[in-house]
N, C-alpha and C. Protein backbone atom coordinates (compact mmCIF):
# COMPACT_ATOMS: atom_id res chain seq x y z
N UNK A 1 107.35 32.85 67.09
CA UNK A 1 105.91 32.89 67.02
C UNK A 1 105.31 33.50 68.27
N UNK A 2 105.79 33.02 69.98
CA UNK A 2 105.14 33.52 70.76
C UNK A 2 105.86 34.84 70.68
N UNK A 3 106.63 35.66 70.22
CA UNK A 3 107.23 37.43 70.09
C UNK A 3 105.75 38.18 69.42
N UNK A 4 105.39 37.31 68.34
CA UNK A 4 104.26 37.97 67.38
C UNK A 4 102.76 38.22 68.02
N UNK A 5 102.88 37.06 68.86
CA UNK A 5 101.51 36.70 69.19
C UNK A 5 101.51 38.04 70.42
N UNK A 6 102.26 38.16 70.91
CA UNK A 6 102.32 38.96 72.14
C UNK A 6 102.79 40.01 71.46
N UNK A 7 103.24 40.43 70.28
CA UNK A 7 103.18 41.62 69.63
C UNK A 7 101.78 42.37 69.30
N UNK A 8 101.24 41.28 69.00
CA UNK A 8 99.86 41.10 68.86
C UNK A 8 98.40 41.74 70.00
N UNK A 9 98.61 41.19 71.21
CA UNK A 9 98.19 41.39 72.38
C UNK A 9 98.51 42.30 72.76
N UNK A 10 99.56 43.02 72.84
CA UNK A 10 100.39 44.00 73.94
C UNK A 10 100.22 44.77 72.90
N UNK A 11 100.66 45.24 71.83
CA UNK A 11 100.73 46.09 71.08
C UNK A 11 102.39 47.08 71.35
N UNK A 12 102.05 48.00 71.82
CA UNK A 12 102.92 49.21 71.67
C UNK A 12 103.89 48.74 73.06
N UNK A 13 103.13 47.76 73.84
CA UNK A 13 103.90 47.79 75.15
C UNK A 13 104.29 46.21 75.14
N UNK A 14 104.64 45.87 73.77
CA UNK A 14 105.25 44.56 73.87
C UNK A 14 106.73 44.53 73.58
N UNK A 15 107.29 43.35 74.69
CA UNK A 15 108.99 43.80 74.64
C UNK A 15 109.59 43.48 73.38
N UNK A 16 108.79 43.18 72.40
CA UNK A 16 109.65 43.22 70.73
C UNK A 16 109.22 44.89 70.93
N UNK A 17 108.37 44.81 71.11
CA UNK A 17 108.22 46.70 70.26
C UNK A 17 109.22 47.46 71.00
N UNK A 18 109.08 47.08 72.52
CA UNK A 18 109.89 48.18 73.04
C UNK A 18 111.30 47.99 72.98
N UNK A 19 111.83 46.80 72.66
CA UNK A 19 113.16 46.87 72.08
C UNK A 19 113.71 47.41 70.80
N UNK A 20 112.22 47.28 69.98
CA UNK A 20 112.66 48.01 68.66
C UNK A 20 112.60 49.69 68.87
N UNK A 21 111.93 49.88 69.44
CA UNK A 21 111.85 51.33 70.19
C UNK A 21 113.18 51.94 70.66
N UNK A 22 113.84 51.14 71.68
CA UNK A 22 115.15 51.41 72.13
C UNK A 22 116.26 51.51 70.62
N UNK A 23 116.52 50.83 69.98
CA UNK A 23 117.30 50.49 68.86
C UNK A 23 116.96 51.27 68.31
N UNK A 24 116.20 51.75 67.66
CA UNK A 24 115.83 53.09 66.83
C UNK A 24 116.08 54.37 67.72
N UNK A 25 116.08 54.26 69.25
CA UNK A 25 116.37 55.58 69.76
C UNK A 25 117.92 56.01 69.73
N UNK A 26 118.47 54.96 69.72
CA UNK A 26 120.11 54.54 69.80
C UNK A 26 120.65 55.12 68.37
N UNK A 27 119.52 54.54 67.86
CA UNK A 27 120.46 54.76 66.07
C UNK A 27 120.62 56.37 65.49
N UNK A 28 119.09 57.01 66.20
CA UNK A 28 119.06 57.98 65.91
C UNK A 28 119.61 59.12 66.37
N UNK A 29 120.44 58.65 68.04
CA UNK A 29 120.98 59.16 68.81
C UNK A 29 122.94 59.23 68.08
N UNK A 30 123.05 58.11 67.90
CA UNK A 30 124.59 58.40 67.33
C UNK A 30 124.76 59.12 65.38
N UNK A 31 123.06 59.07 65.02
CA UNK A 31 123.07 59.67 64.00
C UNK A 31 123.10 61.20 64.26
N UNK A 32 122.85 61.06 64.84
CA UNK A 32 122.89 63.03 65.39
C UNK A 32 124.39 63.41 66.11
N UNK A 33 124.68 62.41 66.74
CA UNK A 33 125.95 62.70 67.17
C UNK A 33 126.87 62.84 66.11
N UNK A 34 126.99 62.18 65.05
CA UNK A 34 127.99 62.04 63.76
C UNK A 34 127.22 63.34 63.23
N UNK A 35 126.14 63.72 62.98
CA UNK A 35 126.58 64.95 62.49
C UNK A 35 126.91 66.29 63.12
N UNK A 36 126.35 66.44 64.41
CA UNK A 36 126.97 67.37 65.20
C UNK A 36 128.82 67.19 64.93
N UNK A 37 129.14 66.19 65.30
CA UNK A 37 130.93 65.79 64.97
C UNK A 37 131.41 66.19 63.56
N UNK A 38 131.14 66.08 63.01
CA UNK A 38 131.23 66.51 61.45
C UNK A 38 130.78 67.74 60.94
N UNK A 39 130.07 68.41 61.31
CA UNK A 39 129.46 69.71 61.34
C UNK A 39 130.41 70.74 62.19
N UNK A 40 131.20 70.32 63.26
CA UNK A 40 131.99 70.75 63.86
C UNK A 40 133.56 70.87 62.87
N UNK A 41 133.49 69.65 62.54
CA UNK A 41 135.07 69.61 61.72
C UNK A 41 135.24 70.44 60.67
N UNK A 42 133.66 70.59 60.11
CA UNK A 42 133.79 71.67 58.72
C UNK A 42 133.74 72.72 59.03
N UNK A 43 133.35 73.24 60.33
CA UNK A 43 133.19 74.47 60.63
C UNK A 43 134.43 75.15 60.57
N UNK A 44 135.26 74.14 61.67
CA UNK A 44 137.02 74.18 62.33
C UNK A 44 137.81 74.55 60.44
N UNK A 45 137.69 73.22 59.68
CA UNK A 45 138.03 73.63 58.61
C UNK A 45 137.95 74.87 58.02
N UNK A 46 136.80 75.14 57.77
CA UNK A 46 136.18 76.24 57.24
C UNK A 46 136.81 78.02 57.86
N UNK A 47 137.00 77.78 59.11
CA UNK A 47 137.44 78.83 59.66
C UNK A 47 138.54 78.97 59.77
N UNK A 48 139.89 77.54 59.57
CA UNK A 48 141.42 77.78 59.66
C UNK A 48 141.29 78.08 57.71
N UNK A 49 140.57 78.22 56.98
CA UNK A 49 140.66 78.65 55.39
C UNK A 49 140.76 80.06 55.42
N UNK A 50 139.29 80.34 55.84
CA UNK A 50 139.41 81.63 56.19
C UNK A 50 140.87 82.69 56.74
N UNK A 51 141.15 82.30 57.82
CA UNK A 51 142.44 82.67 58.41
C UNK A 51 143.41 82.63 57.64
N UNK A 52 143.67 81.52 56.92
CA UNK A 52 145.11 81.65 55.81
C UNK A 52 144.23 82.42 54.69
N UNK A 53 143.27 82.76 54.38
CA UNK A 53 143.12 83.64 53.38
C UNK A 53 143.50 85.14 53.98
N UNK A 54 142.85 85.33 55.18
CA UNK A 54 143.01 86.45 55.15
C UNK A 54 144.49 86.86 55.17
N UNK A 55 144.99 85.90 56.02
CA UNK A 55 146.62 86.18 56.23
C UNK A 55 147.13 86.64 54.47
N UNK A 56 146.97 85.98 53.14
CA UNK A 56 147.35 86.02 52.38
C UNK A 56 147.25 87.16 51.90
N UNK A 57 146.07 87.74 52.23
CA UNK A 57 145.60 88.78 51.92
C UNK A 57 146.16 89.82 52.73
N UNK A 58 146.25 90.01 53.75
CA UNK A 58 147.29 91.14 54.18
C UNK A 58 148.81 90.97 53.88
N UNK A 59 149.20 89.20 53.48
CA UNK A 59 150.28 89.50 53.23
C UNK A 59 150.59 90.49 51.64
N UNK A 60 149.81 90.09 51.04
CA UNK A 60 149.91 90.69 49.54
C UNK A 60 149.91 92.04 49.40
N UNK A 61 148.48 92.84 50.45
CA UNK A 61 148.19 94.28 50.37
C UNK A 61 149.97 94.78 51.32
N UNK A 62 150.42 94.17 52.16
CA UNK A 62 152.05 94.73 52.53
C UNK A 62 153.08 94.76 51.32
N UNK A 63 152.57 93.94 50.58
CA UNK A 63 153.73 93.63 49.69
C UNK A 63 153.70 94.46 48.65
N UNK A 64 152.70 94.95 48.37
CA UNK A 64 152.39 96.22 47.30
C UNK A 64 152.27 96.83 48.28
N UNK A 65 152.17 97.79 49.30
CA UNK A 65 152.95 99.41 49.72
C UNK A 65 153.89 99.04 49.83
N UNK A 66 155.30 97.91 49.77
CA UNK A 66 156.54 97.85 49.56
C UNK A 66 156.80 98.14 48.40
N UNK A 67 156.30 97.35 46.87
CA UNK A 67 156.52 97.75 45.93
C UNK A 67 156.29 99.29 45.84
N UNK A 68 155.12 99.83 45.93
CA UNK A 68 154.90 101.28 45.42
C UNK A 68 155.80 102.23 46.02
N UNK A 69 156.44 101.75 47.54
CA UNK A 69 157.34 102.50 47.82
C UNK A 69 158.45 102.29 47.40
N UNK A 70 159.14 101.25 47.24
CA UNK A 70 160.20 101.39 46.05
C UNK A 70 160.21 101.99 45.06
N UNK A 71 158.74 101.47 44.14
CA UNK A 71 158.78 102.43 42.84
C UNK A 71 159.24 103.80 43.12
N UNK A 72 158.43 104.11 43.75
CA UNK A 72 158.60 105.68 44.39
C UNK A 72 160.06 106.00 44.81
N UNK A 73 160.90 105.31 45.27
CA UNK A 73 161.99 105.58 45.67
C UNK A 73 163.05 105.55 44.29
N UNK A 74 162.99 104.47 43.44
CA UNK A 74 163.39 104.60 42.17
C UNK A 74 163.22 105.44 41.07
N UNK A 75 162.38 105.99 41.41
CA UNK A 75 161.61 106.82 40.13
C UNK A 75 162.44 108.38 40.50
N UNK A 76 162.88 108.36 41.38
CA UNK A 76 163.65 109.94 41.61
C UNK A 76 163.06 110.96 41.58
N UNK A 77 161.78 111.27 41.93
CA UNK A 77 161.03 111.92 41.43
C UNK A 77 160.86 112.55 42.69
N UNK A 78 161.41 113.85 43.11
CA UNK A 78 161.71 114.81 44.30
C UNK A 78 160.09 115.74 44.45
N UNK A 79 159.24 115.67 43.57
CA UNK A 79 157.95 115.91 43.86
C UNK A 79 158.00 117.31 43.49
N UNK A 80 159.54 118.24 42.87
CA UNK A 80 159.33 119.34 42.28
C UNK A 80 159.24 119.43 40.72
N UNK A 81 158.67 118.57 39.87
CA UNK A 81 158.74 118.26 38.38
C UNK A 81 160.29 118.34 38.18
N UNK A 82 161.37 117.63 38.64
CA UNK A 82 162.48 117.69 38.22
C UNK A 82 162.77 116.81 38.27
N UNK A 83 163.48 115.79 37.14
CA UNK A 83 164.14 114.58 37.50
C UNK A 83 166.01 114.52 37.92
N UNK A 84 166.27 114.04 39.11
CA UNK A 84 167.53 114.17 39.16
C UNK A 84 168.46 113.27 38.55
């Protein structure tokens, strides 16, 4: 009762308020921190995806000029319309 009454009186500069003040600065402070932290991890995620894609992707575009050069090597095809 005397917290209210002096909530009452004091208003904005009463130590319920300004404790609730603090506690809400706190809350909102590790709420921002968790998402900065998490915003970070998806990023990290997001960018080791990337990387194995691309890797996949150059591995594949190597792997076809291997094939086509085989074909090419199989096909016997001396580049004078003659097959040997």
């Amino acid at each position: 009762m005397a917290e209210r009454l002096e909530e009452m009186e004091k208003g904005a500069e009463s130590r319920v308020a300004m404790v609730r003040d603090a506690k809400s600065r706190k809350k909102s402070s590790a709420a921002k921190k968790s998402r900065r932290k998490y915003r970070a991890l998806d990023e990290a995620k997001r960018a080791a995806a990337e990387e194995e894609e691309e890797e996949e992707e150059e591995g594949q575009s190597e792997d076809e000029e291997g094939r086509d050069k085989a074909t090419a090597d199989i096909g016997g095809d001396d580049g004078k319309g003659k097959a040997s």
